[in-house]
Protein backbone atom coordinates (compact mmCIF):
# COMPACT_ATOMS: atom_id res chain seq x y z
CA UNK A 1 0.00 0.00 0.00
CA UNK A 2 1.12 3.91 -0.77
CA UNK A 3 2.09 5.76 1.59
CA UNK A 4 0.30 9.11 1.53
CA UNK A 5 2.52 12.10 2.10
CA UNK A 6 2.38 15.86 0.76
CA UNK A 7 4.75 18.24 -0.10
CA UNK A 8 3.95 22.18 -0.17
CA UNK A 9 4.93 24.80 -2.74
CA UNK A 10 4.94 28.13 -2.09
CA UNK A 11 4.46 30.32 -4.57
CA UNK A 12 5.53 33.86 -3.06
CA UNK A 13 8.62 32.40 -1.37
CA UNK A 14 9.26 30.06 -4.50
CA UNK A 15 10.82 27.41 -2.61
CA UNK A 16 8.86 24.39 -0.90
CA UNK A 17 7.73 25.12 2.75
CA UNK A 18 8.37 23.70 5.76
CA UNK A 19 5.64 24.27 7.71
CA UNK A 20 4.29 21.33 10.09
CA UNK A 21 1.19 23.94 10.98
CA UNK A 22 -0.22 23.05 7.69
CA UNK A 23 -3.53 21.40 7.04
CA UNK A 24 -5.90 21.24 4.35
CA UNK A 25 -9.03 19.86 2.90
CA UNK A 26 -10.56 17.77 0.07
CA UNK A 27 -10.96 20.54 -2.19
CA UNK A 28 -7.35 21.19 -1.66
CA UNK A 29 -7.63 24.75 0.32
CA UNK A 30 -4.57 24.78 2.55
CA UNK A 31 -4.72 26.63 5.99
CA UNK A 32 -2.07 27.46 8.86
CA UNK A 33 -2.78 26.05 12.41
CA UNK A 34 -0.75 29.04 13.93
CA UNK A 35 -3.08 31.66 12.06
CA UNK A 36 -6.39 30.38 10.91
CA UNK A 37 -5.52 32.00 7.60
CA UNK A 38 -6.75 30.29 4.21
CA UNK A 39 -3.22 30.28 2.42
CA UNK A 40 -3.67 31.00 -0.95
CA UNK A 41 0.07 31.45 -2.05
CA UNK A 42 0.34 27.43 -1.61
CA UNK A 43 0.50 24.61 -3.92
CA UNK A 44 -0.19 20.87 -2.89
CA UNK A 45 1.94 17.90 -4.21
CA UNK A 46 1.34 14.49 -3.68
CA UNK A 47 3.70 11.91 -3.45
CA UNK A 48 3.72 9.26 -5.95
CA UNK A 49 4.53 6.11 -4.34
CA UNK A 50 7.45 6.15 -6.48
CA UNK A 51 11.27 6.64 -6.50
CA UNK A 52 13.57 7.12 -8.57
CA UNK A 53 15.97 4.61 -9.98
CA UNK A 54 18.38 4.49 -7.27
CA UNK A 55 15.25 3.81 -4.75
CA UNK A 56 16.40 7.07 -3.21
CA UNK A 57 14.59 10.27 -4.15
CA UNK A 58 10.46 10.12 -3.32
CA UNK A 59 8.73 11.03 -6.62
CA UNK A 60 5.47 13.67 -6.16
CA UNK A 61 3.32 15.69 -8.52
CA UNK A 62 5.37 18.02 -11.03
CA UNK A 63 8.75 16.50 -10.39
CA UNK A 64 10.51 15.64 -13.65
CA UNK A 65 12.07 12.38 -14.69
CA UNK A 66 15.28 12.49 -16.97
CA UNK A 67 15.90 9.72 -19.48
CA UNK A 68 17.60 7.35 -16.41
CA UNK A 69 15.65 7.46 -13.98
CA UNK A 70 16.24 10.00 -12.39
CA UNK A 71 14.16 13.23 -10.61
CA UNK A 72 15.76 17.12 -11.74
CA UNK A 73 13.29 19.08 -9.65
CA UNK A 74 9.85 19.97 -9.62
CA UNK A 75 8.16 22.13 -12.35
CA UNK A 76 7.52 25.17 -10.01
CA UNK A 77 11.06 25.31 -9.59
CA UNK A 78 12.77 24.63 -12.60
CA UNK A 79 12.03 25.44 -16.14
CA UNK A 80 9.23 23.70 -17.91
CA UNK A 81 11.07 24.23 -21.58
CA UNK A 82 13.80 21.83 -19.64
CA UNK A 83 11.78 18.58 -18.95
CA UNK A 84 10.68 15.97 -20.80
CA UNK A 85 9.02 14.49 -18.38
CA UNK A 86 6.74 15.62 -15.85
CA UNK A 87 4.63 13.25 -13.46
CA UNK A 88 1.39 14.83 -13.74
CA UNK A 89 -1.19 14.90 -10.65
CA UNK A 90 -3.92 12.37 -9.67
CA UNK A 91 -6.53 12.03 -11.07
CA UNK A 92 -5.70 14.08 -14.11
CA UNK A 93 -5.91 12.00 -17.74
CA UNK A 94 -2.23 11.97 -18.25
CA UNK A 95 -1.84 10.69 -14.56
CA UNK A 96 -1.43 6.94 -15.83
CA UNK A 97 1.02 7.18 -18.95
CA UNK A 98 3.27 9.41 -17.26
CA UNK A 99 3.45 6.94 -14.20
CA UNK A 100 4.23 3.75 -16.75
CA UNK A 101 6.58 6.53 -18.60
CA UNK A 102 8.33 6.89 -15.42
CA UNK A 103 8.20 3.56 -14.44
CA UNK A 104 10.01 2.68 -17.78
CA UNK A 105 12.78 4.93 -16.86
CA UNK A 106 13.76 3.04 -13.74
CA UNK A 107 11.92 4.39 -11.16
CA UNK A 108 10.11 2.33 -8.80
CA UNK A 109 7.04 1.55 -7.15
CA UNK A 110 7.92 1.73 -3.51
C-alpha cells in the first residue's frame, strides 16, 4: 500500500515550505494552524509512491524524470522548456502514462 505524504509549494517564497502547521481539505484549500488563515500562495503535491531509480529520491506531482531514472526538480522550480518528463497529478488523464513513462525509466514503485 502507498504511503500518503504531501509536499507544499509556495508560490511567493518560491521554494517548498516547511511548515508542520499546515492542514488542508478535500478541495485542496490549505490553511495554517498558527493563524487560521486560508493560504492561498500554496500549492499541494502528492507523493507518488514512487522513487527514482536508485530507490532514493520520493517522486510527487510536477517533479521531472530524466531519461535514467532520475528526478531534476519539480516544475515550479525549474524550467518547464527543460523537462521531458513531468509526473502529472492524480486524477488528471495523463496521470497513468506518465506513471508507466516513469516507471520505464527506472523508477520504482515503492
Amino acid at each position: 500500500m502507498r504511503e500518503i505524504k504531501f509536499r507544499v509549494w509556495d508560490k511567493e517564497d518560491e521554494r517548498f515550505a516547511k511548515n508542520s502547521h499546515l492542514v488542508f481539505d478535500f478541495d485542496g484549500n490549505i490553511f495554517n494552524l498558527q493563524t487560521g488563515e486560508d493560504e492561498k500562495e500554496l500549492i499541494l503535491l502528492q507523493y507518488t509512491g514512487l522513487k527514482d531509480k536508485n530507490g532514493l529520491t520520493e517522486v510527487y506531482e510536477g517533479d521531472i524524470i530524466d531519461s535514467n531514472g532520475k528526478v531534476k526538480g519539480n516544475i515550479h522550480e525549474t524550467s518547464k522548456e527543460k523537462a521531458d518528463l513531468v509526473i502529472q497529478g492524480f486524477g488528471t488523464k495523463t496521470w497513468c502514462s506518465t506513471y508507466k513513462k516513469a516507471m520505464d525509466r527506472g523508477c520504482n514503485d515503492a
